[in-house]
N, C-alpha and C. Protein backbone atom coordinates (compact mmCIF):
# COMPACT_ATOMS: atom_id res chain seq x y z
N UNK A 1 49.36 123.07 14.33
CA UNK A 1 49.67 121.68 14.02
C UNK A 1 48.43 120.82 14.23
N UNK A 2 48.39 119.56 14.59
CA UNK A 2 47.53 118.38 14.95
C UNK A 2 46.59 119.09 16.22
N UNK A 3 45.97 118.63 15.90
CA UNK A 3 45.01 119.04 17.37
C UNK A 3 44.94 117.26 18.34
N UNK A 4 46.06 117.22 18.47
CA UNK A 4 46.38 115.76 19.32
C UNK A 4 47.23 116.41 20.82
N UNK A 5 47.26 115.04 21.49
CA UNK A 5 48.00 115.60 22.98
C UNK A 5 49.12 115.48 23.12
N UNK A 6 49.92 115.87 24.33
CA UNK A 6 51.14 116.55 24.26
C UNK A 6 51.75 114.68 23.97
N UNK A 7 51.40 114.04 24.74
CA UNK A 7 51.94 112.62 24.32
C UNK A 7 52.40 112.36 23.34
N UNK A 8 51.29 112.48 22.73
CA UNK A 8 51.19 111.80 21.06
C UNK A 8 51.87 112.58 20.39
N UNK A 9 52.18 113.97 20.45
CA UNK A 9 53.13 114.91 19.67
C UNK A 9 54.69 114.63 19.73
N UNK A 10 55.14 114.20 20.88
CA UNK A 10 56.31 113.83 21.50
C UNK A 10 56.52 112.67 20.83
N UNK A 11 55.18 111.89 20.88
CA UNK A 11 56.01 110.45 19.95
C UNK A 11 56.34 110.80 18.80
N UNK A 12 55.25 111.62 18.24
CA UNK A 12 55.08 111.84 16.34
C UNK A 12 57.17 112.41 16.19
N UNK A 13 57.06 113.59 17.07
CA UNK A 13 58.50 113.70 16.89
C UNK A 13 59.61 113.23 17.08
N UNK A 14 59.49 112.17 17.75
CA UNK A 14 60.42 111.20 18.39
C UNK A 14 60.88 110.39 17.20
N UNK A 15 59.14 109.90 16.42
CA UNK A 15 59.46 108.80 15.05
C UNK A 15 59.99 109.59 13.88
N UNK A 16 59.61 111.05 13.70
CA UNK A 16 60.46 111.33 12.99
C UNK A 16 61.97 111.57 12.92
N UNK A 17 62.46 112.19 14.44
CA UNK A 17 63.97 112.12 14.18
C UNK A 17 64.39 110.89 14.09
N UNK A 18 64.01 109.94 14.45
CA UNK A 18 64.58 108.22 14.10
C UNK A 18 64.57 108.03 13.33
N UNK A 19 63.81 108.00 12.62
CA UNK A 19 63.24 107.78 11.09
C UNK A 19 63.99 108.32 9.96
N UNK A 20 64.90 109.75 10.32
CA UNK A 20 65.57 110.52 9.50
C UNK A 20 66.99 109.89 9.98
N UNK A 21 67.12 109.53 11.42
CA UNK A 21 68.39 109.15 11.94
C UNK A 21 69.05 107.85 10.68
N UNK A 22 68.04 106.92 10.86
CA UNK A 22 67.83 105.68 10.41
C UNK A 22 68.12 105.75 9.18
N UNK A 23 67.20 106.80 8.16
CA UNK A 23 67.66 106.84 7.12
C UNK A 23 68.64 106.85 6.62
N UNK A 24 69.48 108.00 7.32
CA UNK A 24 70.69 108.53 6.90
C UNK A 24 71.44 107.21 7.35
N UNK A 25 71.51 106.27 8.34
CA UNK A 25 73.01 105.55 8.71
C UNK A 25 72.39 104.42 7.01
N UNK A 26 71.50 104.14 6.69
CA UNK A 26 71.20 103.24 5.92
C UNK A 26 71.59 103.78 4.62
N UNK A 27 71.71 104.82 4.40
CA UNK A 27 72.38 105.59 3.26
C UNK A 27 73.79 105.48 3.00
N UNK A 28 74.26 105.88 3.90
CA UNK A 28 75.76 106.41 4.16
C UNK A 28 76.45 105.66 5.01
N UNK A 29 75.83 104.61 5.59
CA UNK A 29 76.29 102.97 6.58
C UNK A 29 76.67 102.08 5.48
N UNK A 30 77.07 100.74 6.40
CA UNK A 30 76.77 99.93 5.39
C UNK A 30 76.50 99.22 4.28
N UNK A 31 75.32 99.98 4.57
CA UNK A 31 74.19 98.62 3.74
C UNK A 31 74.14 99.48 2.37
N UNK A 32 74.33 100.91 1.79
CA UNK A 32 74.24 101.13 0.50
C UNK A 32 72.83 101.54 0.14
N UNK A 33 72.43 101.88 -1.38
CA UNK A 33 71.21 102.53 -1.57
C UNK A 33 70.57 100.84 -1.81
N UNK A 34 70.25 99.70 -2.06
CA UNK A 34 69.15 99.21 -1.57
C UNK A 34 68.56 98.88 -0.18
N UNK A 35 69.27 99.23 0.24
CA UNK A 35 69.01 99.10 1.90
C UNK A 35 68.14 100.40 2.19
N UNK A 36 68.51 101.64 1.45
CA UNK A 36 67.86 102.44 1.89
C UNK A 36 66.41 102.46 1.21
N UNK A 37 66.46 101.93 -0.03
CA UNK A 37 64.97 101.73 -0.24
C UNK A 37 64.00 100.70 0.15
N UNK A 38 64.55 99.53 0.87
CA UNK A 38 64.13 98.63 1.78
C UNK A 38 63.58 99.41 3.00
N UNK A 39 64.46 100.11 3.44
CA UNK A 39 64.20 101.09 4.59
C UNK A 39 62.61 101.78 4.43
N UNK A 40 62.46 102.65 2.85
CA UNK A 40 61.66 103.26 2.85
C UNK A 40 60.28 102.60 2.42
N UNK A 41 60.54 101.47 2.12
CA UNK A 41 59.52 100.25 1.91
C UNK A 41 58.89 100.38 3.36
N UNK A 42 59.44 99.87 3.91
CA UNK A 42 59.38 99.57 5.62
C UNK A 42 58.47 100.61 6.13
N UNK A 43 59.33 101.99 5.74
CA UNK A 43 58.27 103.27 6.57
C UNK A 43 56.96 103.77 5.63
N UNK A 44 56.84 102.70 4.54
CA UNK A 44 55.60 103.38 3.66
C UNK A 44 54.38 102.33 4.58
N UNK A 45 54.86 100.92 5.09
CA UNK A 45 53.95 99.83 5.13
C UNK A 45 53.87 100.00 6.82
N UNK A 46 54.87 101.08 7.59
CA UNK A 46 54.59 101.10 8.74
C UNK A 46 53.49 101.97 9.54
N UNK A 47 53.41 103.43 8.38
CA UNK A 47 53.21 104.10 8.58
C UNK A 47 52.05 104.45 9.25
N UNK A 48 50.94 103.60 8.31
CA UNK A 48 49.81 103.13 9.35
C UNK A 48 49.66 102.94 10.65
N UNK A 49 50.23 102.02 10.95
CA UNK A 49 50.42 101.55 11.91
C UNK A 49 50.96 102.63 13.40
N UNK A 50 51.71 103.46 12.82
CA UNK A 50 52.00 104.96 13.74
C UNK A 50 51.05 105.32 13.76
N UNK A 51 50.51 106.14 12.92
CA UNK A 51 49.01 106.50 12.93
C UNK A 51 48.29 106.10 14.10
N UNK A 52 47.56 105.10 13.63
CA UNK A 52 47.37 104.18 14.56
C UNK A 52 47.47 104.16 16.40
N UNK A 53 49.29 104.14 16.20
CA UNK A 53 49.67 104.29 17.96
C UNK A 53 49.36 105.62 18.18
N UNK A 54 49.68 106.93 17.36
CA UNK A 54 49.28 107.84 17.80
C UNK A 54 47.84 108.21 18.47
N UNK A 55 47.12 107.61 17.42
CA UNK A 55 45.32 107.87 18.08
C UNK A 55 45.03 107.35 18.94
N UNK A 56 45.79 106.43 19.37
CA UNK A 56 45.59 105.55 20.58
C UNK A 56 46.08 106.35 21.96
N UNK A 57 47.16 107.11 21.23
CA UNK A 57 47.70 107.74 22.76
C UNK A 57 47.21 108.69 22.99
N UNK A 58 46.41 109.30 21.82
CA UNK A 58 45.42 110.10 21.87
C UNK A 58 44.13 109.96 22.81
N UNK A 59 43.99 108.89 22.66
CA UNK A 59 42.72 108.59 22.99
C UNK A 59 43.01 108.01 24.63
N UNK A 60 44.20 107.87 24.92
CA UNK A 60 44.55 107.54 26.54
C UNK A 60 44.52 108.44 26.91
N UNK A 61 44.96 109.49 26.91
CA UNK A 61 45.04 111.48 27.04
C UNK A 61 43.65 111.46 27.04
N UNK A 62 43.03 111.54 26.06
CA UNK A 62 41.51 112.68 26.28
C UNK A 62 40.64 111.51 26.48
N UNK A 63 40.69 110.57 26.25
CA UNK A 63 39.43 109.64 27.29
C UNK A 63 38.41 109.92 25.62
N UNK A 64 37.06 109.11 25.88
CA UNK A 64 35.97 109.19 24.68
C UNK A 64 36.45 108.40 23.96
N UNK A 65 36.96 107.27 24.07
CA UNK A 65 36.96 106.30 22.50
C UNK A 65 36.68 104.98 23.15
N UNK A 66 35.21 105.16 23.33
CA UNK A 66 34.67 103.50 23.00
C UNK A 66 34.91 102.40 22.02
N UNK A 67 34.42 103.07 20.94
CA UNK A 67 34.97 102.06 19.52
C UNK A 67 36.67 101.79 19.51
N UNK A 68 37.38 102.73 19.94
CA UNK A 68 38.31 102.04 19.70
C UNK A 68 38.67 101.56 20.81
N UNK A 69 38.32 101.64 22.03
CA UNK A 69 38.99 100.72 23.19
C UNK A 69 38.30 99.23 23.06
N UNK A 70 37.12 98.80 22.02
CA UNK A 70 36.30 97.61 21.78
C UNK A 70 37.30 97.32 20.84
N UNK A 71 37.44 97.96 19.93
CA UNK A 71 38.83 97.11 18.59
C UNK A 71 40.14 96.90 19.62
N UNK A 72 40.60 97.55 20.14
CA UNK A 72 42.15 96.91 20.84
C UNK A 72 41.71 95.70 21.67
N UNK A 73 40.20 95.71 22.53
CA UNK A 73 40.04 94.83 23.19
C UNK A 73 39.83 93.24 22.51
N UNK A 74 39.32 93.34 21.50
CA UNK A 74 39.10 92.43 20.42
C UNK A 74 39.86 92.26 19.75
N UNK A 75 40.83 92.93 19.43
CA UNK A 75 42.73 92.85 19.09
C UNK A 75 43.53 91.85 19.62
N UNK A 76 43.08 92.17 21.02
CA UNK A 76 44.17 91.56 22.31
C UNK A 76 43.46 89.91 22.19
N UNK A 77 42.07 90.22 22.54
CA UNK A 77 41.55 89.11 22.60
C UNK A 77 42.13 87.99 21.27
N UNK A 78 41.55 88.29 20.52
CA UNK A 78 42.10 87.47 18.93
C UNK A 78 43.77 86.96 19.48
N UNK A 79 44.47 87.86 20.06
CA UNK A 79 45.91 87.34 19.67
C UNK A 79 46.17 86.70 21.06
N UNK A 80 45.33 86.26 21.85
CA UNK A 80 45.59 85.45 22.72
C UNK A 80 44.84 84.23 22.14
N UNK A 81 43.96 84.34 21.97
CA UNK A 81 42.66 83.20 21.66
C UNK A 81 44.19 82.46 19.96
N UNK A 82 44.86 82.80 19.07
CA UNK A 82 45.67 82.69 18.47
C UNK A 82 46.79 81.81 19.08
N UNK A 83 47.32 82.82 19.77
CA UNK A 83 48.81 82.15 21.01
C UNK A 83 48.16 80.38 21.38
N UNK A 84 46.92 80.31 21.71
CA UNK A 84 46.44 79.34 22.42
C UNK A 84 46.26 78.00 21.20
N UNK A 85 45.29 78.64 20.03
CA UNK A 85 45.58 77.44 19.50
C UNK A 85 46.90 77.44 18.73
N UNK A 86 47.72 77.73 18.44
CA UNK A 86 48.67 77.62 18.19
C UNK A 86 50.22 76.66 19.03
N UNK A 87 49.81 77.21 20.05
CA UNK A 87 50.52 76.01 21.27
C UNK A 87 50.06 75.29 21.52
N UNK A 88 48.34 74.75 21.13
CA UNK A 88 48.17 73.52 21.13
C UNK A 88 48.62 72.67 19.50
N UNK A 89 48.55 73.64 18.57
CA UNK A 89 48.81 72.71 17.76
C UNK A 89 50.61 72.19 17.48
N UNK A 90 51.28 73.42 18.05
CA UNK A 90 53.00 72.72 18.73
C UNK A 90 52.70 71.43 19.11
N UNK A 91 51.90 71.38 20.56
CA UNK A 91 51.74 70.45 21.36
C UNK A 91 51.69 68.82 20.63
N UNK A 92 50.39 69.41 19.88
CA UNK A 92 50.25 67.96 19.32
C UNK A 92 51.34 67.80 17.75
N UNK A 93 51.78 68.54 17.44
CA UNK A 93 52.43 68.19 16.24
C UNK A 93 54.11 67.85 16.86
N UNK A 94 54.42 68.68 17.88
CA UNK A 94 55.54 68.16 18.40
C UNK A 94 55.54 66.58 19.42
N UNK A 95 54.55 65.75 19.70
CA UNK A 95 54.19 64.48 20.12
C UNK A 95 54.49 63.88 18.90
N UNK A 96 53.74 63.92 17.42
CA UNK A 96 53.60 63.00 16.62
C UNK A 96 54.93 62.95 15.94
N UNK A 97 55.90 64.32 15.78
CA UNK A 97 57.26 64.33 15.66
C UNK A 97 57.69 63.12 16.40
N UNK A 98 57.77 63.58 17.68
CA UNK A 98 58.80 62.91 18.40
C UNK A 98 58.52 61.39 18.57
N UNK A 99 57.11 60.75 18.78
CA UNK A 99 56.47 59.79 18.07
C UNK A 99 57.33 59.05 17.06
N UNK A 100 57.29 59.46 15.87
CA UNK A 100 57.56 59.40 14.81
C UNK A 100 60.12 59.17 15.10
N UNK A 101 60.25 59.94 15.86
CA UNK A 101 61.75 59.70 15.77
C UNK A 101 61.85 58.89 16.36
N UNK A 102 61.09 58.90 17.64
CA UNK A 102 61.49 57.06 18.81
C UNK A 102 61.12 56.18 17.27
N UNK A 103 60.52 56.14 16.58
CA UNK A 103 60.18 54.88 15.62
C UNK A 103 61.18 55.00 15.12
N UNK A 104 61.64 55.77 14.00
CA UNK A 104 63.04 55.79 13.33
C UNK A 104 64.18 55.31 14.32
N UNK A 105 64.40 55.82 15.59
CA UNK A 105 65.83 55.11 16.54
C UNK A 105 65.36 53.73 16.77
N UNK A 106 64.16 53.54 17.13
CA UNK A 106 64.32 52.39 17.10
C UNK A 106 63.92 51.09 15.64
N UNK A 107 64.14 51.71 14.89
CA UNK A 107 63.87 50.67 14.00
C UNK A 107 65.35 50.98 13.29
N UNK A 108 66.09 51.99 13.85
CA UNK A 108 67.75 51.62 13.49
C UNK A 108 68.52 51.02 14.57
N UNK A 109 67.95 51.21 15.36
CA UNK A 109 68.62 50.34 16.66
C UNK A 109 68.46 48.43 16.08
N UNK A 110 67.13 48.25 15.54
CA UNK A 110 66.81 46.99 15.63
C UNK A 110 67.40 46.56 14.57
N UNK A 111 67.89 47.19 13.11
CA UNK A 111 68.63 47.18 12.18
C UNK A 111 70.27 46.89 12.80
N UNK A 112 70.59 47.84 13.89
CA UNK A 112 71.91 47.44 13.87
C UNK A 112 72.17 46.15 14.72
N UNK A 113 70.62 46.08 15.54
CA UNK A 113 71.49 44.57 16.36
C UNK A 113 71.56 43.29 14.87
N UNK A 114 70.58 43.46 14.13
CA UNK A 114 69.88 42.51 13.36
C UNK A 114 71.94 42.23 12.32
N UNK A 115 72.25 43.70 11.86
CA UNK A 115 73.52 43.44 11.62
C UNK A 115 74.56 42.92 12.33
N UNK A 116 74.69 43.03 13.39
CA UNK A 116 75.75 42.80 14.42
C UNK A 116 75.37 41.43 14.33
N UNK A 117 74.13 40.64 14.82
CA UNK A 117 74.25 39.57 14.69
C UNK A 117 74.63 38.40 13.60
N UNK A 118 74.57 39.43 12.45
CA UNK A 118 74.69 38.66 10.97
C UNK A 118 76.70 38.79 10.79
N UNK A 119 76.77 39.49 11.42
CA UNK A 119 78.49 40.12 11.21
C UNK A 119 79.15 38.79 12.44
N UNK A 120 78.17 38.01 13.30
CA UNK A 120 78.82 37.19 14.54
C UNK A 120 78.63 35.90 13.59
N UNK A 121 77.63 36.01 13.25
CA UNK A 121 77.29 34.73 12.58
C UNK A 121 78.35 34.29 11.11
N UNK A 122 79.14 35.10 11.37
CA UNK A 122 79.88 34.92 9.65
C UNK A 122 81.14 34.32 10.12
């Protein structure tokens, strides 16, 4: 087979019986045959991405992967440095929201006294 470690073999087989599990309830479940080709959409665009975890667990097992412990590190990094501006831009877009609704309540608040008083005055 693979010349990978016992880890990474255990997962590889793990994703495949799921993967076949999965198939089948999406077949014969539910959801009918577009579901199951949604399904297989899913495991064509995932697949990579296993890959991927596998070499990684590979590479926790046998040690020697500089380059790739610099890409996950620069991975991680990016998706924090992300998280960050991103909750700042919540921050400030949820102020100018809420900004923005105190103006609307109160410029219906000032509408309804402005009526009430026109409704006393009659």
């Amino acid at each position: 087979m693979l010349d990978i470690s016992r880890q990474a073999k255990t997962y590889l087989w793990i994703w495949i019986i799921t993967s076949v599990i999965n198939a089948i309830v999406s077949i014969f479940g539910v959801f009918g045959v577009y579901s199951f080709l949604s399904y297989l959409l899913f495991m064509v665009l995932s697949t990579p991405f296993i890959l991927l975890y596998i070499y990684n667990i590979d590479c926790l097992t046998y040690g020697n992967c500089n380059a790739w412990s610099w890409f996950i590190t620069i991975m991680s990094s990016l998706s924090l440095i992300f998280l960050t501006i991103m909750m700042i831009l919540v921050a400030v877009t949820s102020r100018q929201f809420a900004s923005s609704i105190n103006d609307i309540i109160q410029k219906g608040n000032n509408e309804s006294v402005i009526s009430d008083t026109s409704k006393d005055s009659k």
